[in-house]
Protein backbone atom coordinates (compact mmCIF):
# COMPACT_ATOMS: atom_id res chain seq x y z
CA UNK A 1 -8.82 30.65 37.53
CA UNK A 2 -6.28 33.40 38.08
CA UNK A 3 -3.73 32.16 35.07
CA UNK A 4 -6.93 31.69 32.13
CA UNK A 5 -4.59 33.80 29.99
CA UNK A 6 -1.30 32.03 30.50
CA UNK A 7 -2.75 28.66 29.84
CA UNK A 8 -5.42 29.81 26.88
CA UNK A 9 -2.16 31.43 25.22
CA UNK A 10 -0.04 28.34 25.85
CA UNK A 11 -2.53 25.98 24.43
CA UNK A 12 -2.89 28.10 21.22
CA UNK A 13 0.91 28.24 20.85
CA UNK A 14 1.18 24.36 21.25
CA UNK A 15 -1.84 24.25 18.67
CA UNK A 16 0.29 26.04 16.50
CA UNK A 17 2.92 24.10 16.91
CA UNK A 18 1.51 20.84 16.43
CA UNK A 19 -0.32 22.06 13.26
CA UNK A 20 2.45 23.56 11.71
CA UNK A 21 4.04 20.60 9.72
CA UNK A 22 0.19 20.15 7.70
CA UNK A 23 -0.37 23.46 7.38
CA UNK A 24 3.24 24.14 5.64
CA UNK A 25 2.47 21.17 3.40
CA UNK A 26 -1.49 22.74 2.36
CA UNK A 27 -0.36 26.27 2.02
CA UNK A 28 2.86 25.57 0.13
CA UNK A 29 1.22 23.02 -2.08
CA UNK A 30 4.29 20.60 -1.61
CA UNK A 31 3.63 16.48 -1.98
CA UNK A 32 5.47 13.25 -1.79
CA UNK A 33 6.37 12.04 -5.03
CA UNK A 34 5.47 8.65 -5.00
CA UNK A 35 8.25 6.06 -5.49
CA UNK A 36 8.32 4.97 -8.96
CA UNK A 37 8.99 1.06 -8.94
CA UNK A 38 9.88 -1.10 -12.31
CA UNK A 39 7.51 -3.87 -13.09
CA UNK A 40 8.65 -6.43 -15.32
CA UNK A 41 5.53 -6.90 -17.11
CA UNK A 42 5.40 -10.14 -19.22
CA UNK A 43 4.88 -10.50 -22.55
CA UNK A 44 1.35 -10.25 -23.64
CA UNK A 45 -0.08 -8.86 -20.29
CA UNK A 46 -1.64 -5.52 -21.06
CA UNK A 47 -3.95 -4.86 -18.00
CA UNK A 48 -3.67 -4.93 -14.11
CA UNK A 49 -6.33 -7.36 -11.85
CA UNK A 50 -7.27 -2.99 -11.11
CA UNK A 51 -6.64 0.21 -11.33
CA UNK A 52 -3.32 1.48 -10.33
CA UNK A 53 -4.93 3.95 -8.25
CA UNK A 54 -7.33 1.46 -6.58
CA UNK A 55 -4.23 -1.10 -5.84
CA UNK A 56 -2.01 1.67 -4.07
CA UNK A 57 -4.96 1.90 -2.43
CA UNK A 58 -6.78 -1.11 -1.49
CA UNK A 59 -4.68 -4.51 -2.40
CA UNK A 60 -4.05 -5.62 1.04
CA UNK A 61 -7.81 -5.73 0.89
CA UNK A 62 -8.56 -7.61 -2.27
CA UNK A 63 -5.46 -10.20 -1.32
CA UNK A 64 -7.61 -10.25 1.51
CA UNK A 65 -10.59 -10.92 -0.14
CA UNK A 66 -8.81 -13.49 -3.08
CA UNK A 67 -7.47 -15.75 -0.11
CA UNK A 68 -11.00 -16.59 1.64
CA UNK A 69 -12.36 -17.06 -1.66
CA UNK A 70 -9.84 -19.16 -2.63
CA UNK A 71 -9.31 -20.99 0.83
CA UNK A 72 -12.64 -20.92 2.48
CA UNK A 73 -14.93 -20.92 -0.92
CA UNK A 74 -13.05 -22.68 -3.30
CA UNK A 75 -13.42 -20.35 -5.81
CA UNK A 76 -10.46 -19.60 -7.94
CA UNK A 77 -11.22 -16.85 -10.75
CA UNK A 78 -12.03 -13.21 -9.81
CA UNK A 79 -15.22 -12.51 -11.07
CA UNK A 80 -14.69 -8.77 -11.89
CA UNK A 81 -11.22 -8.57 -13.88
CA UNK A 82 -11.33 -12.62 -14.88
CA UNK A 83 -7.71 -13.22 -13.40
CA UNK A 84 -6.95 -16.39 -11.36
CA UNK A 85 -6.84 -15.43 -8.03
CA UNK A 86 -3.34 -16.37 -6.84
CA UNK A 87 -0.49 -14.15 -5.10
CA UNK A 88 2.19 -16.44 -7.01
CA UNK A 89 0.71 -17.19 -10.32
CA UNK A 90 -0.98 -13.43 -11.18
CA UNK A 91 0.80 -10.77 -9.08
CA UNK A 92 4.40 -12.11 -8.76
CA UNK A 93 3.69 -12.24 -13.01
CA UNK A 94 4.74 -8.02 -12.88
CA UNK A 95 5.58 -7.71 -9.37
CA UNK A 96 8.19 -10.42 -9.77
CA UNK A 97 10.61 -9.37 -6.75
CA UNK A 98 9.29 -9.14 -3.76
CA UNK A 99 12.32 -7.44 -2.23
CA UNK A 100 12.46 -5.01 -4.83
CA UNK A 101 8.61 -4.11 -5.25
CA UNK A 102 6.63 -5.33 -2.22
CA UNK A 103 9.00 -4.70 0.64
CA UNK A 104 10.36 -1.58 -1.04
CA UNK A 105 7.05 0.14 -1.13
CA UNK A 106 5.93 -0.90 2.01
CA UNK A 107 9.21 0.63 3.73
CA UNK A 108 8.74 3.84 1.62
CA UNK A 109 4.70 3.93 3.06
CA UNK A 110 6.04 3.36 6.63
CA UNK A 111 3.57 0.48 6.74
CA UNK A 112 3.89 -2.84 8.23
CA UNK A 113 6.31 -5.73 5.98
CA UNK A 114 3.83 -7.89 4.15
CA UNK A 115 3.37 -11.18 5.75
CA UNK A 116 2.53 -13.10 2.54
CA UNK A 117 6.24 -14.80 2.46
CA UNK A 118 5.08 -16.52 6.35
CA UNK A 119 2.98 -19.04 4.30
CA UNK A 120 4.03 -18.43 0.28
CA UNK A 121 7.54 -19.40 -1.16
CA UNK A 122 8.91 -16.63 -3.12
CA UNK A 123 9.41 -18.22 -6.62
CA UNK A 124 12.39 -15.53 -7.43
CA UNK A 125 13.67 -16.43 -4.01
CA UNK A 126 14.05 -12.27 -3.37
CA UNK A 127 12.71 -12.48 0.19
């Protein structure tokens, strides 16, 4: 190979370049401020189905999870947190726009629009 040098040196400097946007964000320590959304938490209702952390996390799982129990099992009470297990009567309770809350966030993550409003009807009629 009579050019090792010229392409060895031009794959490190496309390394580099390709790297560069992480490694600014780890060595300067910067973040993305997560969006703060308003819930309008009803009246009585002190406690989530879980953990903020675990439902920025892993809802689309456990709405996942709720509808084959619900659907496939007939089962209609979450055995860990003791909620009913129902997009419109438990999570549209805080989360009560979905324009405003679930769409919003989703758009800010850069993730895919929930498909929840193909089969449900949006009580506040938001979608």
């Amino acid at each position: 190979m009579y050019d090792a040098g010229k392409v060895i040196a031009g794959l490190l400097i496309a390394l580099v370049l390709f790297t560069l946007p992480v490694l600014y964000h780890v060595v300067s320590g910067e973040s993305v401020a997560i969006e703060k959304l308003e819930l309008g938490v009803p009246e009585g209702v002190t406690e989530c189905v879980r953990s903020a952390d675990f439902m920025r996390r892993e809802h689309m799982h456990l709405l996942v999870d709720w509808r084959d129990a619900v659907v496939r099992e007939g089962k209609r009470i979450d055995e860990e947190s003791g909620f009913r297990m129902s997009l419109t009567a438990t999570c549209l309770g805080c989360h009560q726009k979905s324009q405003e809350f679930c769409f919003r966030c989703h758009e800010f993550s850069g993730v895919k629009t929930p498909y929840c409003w193909e089969c449900h009807v949006d009580p506040t009629g938001s979608q």
